[in-house]
Each structure stands twice: as C-alpha cells, then as structure tokens.
Protein backbone atom coordinates (compact mmCIF):
# COMPACT_ATOMS: atom_id res chain seq x y z
CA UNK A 1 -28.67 -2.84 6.74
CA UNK A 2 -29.56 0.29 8.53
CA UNK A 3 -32.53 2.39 7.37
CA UNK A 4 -30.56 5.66 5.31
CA UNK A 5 -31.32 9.32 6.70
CA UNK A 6 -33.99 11.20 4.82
CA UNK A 7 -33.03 14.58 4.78
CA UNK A 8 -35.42 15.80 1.86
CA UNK A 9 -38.59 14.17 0.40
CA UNK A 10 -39.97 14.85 -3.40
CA UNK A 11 -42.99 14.09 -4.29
CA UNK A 12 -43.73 13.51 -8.26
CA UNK A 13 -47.35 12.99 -10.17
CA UNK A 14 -46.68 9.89 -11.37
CA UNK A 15 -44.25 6.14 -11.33
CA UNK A 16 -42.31 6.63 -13.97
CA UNK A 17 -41.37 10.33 -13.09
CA UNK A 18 -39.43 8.81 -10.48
CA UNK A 19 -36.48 7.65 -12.47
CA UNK A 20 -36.95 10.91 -15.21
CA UNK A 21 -36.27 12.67 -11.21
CA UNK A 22 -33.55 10.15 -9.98
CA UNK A 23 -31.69 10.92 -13.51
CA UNK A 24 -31.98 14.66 -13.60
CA UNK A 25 -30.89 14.91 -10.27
CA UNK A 26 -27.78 12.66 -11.47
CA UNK A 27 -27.00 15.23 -13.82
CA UNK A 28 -27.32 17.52 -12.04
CA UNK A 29 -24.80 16.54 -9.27
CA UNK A 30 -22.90 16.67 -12.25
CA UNK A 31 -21.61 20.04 -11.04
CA UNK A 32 -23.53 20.22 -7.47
CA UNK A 33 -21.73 16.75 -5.65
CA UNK A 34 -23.35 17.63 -2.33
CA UNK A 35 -26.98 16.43 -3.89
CA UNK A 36 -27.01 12.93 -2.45
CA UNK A 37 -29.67 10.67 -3.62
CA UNK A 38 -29.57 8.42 -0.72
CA UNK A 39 -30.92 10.99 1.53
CA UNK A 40 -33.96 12.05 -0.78
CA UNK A 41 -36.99 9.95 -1.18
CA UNK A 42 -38.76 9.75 -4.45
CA UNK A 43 -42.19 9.26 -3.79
CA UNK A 44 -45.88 9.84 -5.78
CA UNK A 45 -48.88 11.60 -5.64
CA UNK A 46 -50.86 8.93 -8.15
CA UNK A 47 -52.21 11.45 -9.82
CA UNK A 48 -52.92 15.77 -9.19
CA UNK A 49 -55.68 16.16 -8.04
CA UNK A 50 -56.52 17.30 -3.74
CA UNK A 51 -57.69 13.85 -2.72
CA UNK A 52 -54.38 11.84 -4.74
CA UNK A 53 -52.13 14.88 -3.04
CA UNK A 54 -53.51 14.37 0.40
CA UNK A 55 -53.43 10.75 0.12
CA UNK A 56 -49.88 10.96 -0.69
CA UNK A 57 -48.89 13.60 1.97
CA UNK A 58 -50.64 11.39 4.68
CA UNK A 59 -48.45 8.41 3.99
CA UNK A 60 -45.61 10.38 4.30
CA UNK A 61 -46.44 11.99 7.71
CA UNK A 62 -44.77 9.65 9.83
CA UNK A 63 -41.51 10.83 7.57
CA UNK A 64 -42.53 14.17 8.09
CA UNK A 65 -42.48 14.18 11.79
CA UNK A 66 -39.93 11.82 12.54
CA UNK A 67 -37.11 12.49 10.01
CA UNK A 68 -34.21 15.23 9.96
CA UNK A 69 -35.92 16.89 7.16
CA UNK A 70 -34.26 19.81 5.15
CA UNK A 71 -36.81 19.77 2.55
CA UNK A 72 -40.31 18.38 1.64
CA UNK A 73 -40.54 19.41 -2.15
CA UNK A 74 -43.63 18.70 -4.64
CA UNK A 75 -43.45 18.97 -7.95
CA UNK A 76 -46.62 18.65 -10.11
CA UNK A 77 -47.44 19.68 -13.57
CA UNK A 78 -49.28 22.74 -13.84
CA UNK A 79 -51.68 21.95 -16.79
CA UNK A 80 -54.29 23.92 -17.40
CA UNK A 81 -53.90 25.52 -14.02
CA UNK A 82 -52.04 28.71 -13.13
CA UNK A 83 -49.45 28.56 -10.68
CA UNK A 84 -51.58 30.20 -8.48
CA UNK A 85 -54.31 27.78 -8.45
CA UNK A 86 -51.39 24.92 -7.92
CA UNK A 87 -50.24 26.52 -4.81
CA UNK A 88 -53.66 26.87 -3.25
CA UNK A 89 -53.92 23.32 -3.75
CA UNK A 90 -51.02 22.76 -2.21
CA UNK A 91 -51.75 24.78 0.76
CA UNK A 92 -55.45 23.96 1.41
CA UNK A 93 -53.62 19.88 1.04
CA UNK A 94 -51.47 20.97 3.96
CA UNK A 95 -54.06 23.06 6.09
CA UNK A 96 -56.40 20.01 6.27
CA UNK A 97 -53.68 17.49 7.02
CA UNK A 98 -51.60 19.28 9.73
CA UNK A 99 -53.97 22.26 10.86
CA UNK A 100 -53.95 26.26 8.84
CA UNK A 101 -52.44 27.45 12.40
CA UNK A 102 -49.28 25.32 11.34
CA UNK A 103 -48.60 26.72 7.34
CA UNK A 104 -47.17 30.05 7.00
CA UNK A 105 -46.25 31.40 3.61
CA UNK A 106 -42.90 32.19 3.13
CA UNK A 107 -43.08 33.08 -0.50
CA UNK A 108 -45.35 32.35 -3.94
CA UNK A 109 -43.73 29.25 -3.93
CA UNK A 110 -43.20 27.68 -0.64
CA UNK A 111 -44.40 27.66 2.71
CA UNK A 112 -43.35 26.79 6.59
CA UNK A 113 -44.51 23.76 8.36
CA UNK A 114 -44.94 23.50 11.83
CA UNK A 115 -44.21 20.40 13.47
CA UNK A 116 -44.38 20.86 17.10
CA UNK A 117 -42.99 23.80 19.05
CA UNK A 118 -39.37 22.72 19.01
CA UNK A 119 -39.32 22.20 15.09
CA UNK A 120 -40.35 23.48 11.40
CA UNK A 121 -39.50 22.54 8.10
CA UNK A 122 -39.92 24.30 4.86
CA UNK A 123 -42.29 22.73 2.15
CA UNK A 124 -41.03 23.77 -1.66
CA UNK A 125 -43.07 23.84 -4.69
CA UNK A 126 -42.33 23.36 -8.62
CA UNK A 127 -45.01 23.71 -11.21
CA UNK A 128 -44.03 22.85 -14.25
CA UNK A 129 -44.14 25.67 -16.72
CA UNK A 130 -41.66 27.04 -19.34
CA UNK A 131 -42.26 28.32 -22.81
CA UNK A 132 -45.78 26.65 -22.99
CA UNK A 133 -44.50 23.66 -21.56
CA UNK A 134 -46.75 22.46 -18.81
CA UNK A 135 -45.63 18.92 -17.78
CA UNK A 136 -43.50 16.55 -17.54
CA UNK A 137 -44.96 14.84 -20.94
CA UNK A 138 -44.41 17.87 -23.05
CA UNK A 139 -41.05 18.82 -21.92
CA UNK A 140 -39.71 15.44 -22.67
CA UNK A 141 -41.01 15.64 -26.14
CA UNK A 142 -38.93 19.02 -26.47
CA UNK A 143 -35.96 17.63 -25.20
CA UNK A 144 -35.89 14.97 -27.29
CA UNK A 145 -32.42 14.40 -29.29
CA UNK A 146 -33.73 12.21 -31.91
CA UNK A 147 -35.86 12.94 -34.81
CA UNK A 148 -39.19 11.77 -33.67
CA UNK A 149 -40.90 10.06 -37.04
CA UNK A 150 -41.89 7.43 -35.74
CA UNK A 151 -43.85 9.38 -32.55
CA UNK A 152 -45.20 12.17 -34.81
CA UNK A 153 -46.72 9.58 -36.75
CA UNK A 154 -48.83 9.48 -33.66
CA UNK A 155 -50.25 12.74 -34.35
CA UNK A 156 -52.65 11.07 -37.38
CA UNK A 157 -53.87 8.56 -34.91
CA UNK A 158 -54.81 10.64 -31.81
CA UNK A 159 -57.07 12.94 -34.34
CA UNK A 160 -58.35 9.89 -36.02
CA UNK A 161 -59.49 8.70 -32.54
CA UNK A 162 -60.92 11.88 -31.46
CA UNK A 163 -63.00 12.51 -34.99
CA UNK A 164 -64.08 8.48 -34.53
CA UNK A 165 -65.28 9.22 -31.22
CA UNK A 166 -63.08 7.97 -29.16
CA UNK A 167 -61.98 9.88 -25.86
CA UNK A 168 -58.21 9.98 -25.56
CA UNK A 169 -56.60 12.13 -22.87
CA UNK A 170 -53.76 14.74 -24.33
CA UNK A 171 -51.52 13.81 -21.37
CA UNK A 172 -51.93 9.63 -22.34
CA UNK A 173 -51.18 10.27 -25.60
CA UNK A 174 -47.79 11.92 -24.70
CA UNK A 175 -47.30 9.10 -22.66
CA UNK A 176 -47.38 7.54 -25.68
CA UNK A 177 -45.52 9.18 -27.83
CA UNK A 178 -42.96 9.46 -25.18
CA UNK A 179 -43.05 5.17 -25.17
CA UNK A 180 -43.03 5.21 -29.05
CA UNK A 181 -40.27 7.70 -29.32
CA UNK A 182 -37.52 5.56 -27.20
CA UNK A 183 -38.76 2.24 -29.16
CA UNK A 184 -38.32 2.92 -32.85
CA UNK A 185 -37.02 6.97 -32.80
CA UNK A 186 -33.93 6.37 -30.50
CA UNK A 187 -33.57 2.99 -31.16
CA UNK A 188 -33.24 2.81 -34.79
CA UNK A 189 -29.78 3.13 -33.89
CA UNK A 190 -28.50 -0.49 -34.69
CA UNK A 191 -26.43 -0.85 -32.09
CA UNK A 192 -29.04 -0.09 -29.97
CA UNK A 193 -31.99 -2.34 -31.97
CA UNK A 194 -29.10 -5.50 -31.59
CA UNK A 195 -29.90 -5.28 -27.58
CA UNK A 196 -33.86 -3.75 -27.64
CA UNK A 197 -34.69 -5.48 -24.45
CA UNK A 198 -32.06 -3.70 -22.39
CA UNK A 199 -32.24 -0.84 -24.50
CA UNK A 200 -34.99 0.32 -25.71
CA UNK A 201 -37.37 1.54 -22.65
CA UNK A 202 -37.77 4.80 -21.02
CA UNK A 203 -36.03 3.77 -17.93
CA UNK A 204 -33.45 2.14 -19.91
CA UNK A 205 -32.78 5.53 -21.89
CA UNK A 206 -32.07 7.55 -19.17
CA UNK A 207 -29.65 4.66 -17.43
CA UNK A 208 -27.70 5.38 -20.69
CA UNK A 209 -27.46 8.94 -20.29
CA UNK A 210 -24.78 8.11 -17.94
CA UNK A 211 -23.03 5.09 -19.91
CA UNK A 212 -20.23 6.76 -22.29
CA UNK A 213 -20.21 5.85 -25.97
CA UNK A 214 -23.95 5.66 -25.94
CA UNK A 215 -26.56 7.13 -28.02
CA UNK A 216 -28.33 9.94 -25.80
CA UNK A 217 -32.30 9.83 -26.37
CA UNK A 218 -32.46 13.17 -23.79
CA UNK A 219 -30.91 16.42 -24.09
CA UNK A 220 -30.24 17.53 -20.34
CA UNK A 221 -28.23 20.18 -21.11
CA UNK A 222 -31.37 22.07 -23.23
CA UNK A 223 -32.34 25.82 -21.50
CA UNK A 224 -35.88 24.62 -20.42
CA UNK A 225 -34.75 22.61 -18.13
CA UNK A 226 -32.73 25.50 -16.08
CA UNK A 227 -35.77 26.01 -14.25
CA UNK A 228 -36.16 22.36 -12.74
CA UNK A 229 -32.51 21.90 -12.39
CA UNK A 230 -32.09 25.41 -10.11
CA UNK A 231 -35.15 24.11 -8.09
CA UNK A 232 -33.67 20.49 -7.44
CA UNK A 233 -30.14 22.19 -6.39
CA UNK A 234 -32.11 23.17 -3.20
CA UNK A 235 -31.80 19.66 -2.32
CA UNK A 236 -28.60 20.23 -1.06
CA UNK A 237 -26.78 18.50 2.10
CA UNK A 238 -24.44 21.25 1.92
C-alpha cells in the first residue's frame, strides 16, 4: 500500500493524547469535512520539556523537509507556564534545530519556517489554557458527563499520600482520576459493566462517542473546548 500524503503534522505531550486528538478532530469534521485524518500525523513529544520537544522535532525532520506540508502544529499544556514562556520554548526548540536565520515570527502564536530557498511552511502553536484549565488532564475532568464519585474519591487519597510523605505529581494523579473515572463513573452503566473489557477504557470511551445509542463519557460539545476545536480547523485541506 502506498505511503498516504502528510499534509499537516501535530505534535501532542503525551501517548494517549493521541486518540483524545484523533477523536476531537472526528468531531470536529463533524461540521468541517475537509479535515482529513489520513493526511495528519499524530505524533509525541514524550514529555514538555526543551530536550523531549527537540527530540521529537528531530525525528520528524525528514517529514519536515520532504513532505507537502500545510501545517506543523504543537500543542502542549501550558502548566505553570505562561503562554509566553511556551512559545519561547518553542522557538529557541526550532532555532537550535534548523538555524534562528530560518524562524520568523508571524504572530504570538506561530512562526515561519524556512526550508530551503524555494520553500516555507508555517509552524502553529496551542497552549492549553481556558478558565484555569491548563492541560489536557484538567479539561477532561471538566468535560466529564458523568458524575465522578468514584474519581473524587481520589481526592482523600492523593492528600493522604502527600501528608504520609509520599511525592505524587498533580498531573499523575489526573491521569488517574481520568483512568478511574471511565472504569467505575461511566461504566456503572450496566450495559456498559456487561462488556467492561471493550468498554470500559479511555480509548474505548471516546470510540463510543461516535457509536449511536451509547452512553457518552465526554461532552465535546462543552464551550471550553471552542478554543482547541477553532485551532484544529486550521488543519484544513481545503
């Protein structure tokens, strides 16, 4: 089978914000059909911090300079960081890689990359920040459609473990939350319990998104996601 065209690459922090990515963009196309996903690679940075990013943009340079590229996007969470101090990542990333003669700013958010002397391409940005939300962790936790009892319960635990000494990241324990949530939140549905293993996994919830009749774990449609969805629109073939 022949290789597809990439027309637009994305990179995301982490694995499993590929498919959170793949579905959004989904929905998305929803009401923007000329977003295809066969012409977008989904890759990720590991991680967030410079040596992860360059890592990541140096595997892709071969991409980079060969492909038809419309659009080389990155999307990382911004943290504790301001967007400012996410872009100058960004751009000191690029300046080492490909040279500070070839990146010219275009805006606060994106930036021209020159290729050779015959070709540019325009690299986006998205930090993730909206109403205090400030990655991907946290805005899945607001967007969640089912009442999360089971995941709040979580809340007990994570102080425990801090007052008993033990060091547990914020952004893991989303993660887990996020893990707990889909297992016994959204799947105390019975229908959904009956079938766990196909069910009941983060992947598996947003597959279902798209399956009519059932149970929706993820509520695409909610405001904070406006920002994310305008910014992956730009990955357009149109």
């Amino acid at each position: 089978m022949a290789n597809k065209q990439i027309n637009h690459i994305l990179l995301v922090e982490g694995e499993s914000d590929i498919k959170f990515f793949e579905a959004l963009i989904k929905y998305v196309n929803k009401t923007n059909s000329s977003i295809d996903l066969d012409n977008i690679k989904i890759d990720i940075i590991n991680g967030s911090d410079n040596i992860k990013l360059q890592l990541a943009v140096k595997s892709l340079q071969t991409d980079i300079r060969n492909s038809p590229l419309k659009n080389f996007g990155i999307v990382m969470d911004l943290d504790e960081f301001t967007v400012e101090d996410r872009f100058g990542q960004v751009k000191i990333v690029l300046s080492e890689l490909f040279g500070v003669d070839k990146i010219t700013e275009i805006d606060a958010n994106s930036f021209n990359l020159k290729i050779n002397d015959k070709r540019t391409i325009k690299v986006t940005c998205h930090f993730i920040e909206t109403d205090l939300v400030t990655n991907l962790e946290l805005l899945l936790k607001t967007i969640a459609t089912e009442s999360p009892i089971a995941a709040n319960c979580l809340e007990l635990w994570y102080h425990c473990a801090i007052a008993s000494g033990r060091k547990i990241r914020k952004s893991d324990y989303l993660k887990f939350w996020r893990e707990v949530y889909v297992r016994y939140d959204y799947c105390a549905d019975k229908n959904l319990l009956k079938h766990a293993s196909i069910n009941c996994t983060t992947e598996k919830s947003f597959d279902n998104l798209f399956i009519e009749g059932k149970p929706q774990a993820w509520d695409f449609e909610n405001k904070i996601l406006d920002n994310l969805k305008k910014y992956l629109s730009t990955f357009s073939n149109a």
